[in-house]
C-alpha atoms as a PDB file:
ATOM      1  CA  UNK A   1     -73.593  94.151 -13.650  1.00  0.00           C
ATOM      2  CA  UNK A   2     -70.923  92.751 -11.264  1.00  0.00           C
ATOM      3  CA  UNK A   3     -68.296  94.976 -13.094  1.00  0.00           C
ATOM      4  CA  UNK A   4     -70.214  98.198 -13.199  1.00  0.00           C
ATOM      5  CA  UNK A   5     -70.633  97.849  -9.345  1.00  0.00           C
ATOM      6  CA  UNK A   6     -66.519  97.297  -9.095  1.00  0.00           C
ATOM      7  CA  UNK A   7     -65.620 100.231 -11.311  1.00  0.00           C
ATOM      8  CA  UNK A   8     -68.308 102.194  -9.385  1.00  0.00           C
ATOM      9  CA  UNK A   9     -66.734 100.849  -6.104  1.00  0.00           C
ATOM     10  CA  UNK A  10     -63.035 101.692  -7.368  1.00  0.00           C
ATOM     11  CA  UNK A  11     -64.699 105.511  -8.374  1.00  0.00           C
ATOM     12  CA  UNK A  12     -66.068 105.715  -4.644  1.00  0.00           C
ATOM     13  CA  UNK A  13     -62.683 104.807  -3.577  1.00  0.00           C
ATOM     14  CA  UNK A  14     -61.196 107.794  -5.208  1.00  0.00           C
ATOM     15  CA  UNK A  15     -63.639 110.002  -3.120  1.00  0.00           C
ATOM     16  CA  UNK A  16     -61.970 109.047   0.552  1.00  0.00           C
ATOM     17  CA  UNK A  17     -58.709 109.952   0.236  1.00  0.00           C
ATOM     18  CA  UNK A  18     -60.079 113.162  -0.999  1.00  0.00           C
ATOM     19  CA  UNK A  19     -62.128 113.564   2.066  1.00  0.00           C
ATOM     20  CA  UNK A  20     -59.031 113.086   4.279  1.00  0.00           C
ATOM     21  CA  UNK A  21     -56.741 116.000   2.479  1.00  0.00           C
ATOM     22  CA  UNK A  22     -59.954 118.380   3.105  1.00  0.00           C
ATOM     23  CA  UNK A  23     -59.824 117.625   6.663  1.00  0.00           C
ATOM     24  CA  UNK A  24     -56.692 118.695   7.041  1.00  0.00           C
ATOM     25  CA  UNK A  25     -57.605 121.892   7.122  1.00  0.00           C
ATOM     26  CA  UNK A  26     -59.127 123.170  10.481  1.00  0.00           C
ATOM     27  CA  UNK A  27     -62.069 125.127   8.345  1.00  0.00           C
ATOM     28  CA  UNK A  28     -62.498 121.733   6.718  1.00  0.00           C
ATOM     29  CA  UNK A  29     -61.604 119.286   8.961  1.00  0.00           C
ATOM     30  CA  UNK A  30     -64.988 117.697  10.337  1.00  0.00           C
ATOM     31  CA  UNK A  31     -67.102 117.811   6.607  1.00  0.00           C
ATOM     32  CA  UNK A  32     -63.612 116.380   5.117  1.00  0.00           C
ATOM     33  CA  UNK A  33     -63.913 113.669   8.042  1.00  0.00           C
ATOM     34  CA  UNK A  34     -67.570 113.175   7.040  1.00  0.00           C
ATOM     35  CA  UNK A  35     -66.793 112.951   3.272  1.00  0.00           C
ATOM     36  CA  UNK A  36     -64.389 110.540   3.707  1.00  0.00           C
ATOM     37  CA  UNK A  37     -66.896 108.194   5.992  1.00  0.00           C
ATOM     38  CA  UNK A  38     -69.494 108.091   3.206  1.00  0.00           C
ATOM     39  CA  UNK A  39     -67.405 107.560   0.080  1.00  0.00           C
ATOM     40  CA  UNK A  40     -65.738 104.591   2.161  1.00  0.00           C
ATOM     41  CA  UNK A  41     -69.279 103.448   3.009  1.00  0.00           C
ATOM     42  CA  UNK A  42     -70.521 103.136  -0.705  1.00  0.00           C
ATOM     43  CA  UNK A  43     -67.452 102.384  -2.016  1.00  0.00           C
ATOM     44  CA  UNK A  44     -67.247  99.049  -0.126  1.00  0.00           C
ATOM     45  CA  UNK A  45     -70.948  98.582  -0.016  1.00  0.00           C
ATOM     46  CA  UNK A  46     -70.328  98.564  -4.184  1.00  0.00           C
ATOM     47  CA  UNK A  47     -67.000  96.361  -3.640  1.00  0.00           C
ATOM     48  CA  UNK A  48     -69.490  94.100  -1.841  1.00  0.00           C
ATOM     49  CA  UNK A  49     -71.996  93.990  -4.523  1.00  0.00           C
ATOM     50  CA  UNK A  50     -69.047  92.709  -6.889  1.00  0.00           C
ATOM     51  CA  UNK A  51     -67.535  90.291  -5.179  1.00  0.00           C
ATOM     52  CA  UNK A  52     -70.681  88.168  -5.592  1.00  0.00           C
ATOM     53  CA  UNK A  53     -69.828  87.436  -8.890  1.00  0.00           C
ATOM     54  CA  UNK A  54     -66.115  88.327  -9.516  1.00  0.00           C
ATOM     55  CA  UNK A  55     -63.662  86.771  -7.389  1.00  0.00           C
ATOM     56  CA  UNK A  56     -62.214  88.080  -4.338  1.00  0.00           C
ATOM     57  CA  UNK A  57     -58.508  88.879  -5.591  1.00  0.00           C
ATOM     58  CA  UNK A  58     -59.636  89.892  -8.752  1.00  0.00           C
ATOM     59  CA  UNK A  59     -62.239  92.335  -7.718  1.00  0.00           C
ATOM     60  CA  UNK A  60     -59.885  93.533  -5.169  1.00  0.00           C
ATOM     61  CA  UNK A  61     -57.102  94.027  -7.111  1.00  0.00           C
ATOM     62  CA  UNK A  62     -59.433  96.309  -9.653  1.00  0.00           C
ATOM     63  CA  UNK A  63     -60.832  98.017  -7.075  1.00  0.00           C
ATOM     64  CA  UNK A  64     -57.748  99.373  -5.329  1.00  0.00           C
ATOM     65  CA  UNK A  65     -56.003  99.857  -8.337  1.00  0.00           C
ATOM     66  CA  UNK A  66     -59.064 102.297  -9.544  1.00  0.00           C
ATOM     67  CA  UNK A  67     -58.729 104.066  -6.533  1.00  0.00           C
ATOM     68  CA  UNK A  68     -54.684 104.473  -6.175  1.00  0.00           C
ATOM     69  CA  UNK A  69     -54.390 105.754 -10.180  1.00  0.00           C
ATOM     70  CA  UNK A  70     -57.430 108.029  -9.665  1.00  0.00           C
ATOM     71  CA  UNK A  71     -56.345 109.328  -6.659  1.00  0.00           C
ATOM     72  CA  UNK A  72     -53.264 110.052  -7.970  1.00  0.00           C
ATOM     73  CA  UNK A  73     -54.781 111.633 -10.796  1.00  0.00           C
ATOM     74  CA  UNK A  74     -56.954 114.093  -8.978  1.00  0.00           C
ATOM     75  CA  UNK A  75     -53.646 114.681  -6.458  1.00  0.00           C
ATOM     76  CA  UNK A  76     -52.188 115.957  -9.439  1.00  0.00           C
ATOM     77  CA  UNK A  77     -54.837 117.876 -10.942  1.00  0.00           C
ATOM     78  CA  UNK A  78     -56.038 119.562  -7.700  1.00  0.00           C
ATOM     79  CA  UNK A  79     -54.018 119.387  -5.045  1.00  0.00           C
ATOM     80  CA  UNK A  80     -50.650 119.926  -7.195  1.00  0.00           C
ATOM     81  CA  UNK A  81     -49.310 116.494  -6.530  1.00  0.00           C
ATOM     82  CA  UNK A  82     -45.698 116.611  -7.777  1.00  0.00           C
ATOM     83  CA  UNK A  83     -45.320 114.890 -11.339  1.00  0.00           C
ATOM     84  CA  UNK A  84     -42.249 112.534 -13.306  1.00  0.00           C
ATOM     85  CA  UNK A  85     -42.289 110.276 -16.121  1.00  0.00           C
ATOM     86  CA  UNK A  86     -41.538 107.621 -13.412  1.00  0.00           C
ATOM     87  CA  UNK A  87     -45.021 108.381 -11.374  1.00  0.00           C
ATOM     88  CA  UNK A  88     -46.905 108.410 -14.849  1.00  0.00           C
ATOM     89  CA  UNK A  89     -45.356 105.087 -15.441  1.00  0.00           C
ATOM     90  CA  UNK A  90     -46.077 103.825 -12.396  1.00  0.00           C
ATOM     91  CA  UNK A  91     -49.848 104.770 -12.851  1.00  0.00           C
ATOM     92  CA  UNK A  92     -49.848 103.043 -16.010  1.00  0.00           C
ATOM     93  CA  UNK A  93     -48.584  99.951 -14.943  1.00  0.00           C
ATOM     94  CA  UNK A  94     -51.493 100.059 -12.324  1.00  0.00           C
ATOM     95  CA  UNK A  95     -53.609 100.890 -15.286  1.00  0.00           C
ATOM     96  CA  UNK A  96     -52.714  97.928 -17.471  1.00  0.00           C
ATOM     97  CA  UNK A  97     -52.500  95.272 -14.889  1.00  0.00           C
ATOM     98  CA  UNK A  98     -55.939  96.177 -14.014  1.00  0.00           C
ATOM     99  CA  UNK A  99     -56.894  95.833 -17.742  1.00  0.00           C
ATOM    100  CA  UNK A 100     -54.990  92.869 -17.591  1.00  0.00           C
ATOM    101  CA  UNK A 101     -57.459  91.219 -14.693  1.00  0.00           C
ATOM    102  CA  UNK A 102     -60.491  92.213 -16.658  1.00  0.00           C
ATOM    103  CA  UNK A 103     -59.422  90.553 -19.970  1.00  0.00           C
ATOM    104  CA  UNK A 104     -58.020  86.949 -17.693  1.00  0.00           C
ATOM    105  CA  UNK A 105     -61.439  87.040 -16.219  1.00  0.00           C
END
């Protein structure tokens, strides 16, 4: 259960960043704001949930790197993000040392 509530904390995380880019648009700027202040709210409320049963740098680790390769996926996807084979790498990398943490554990 611990690791559904990370990998629903790392999802959460995505959803903050998002909030952020809405807000800065003027037409956008205070439900952006408000966005933001929720996903962070149940996305650490979840990353507390975990860490009662997956340790601290581990759950951490997973959670952060959930939300910096989804963010950068939906960046890309929706906000035209720019793109390489270097930032793809990069991502993946994230990807596997996450996968990496989950299989040590």
């Amino acid at each position: 259960m611990s690791w559904m509530y990370l990998v629903l904390a790392g999802l959460f995380e995505i959803g903050w960043p998002v909030g952020l880019k809405m807000a800065q648009e003027p037409a956008t700027r205070w439900p952006g704001i408000a966005v933001a202040v929720g996903f962070m709210a149940v996305s650490g409320f979840m990353l507390w949930l975990a860490q009662r049963h997956i340790p601290m740098g581990t759950a951490y680790a997973v959670w952060t790197g959930i939300g910096a390769a989804g963010t950068f996926l939906v960046g890309v996807l929706y906000y035209g993000d720019p793109t390489s084979l270097a930032r793809y790498l990069g991502v993946a990398l994230i990807v596997a040392g996450v996968a990496t943490l989950k299989l040590a554990h």
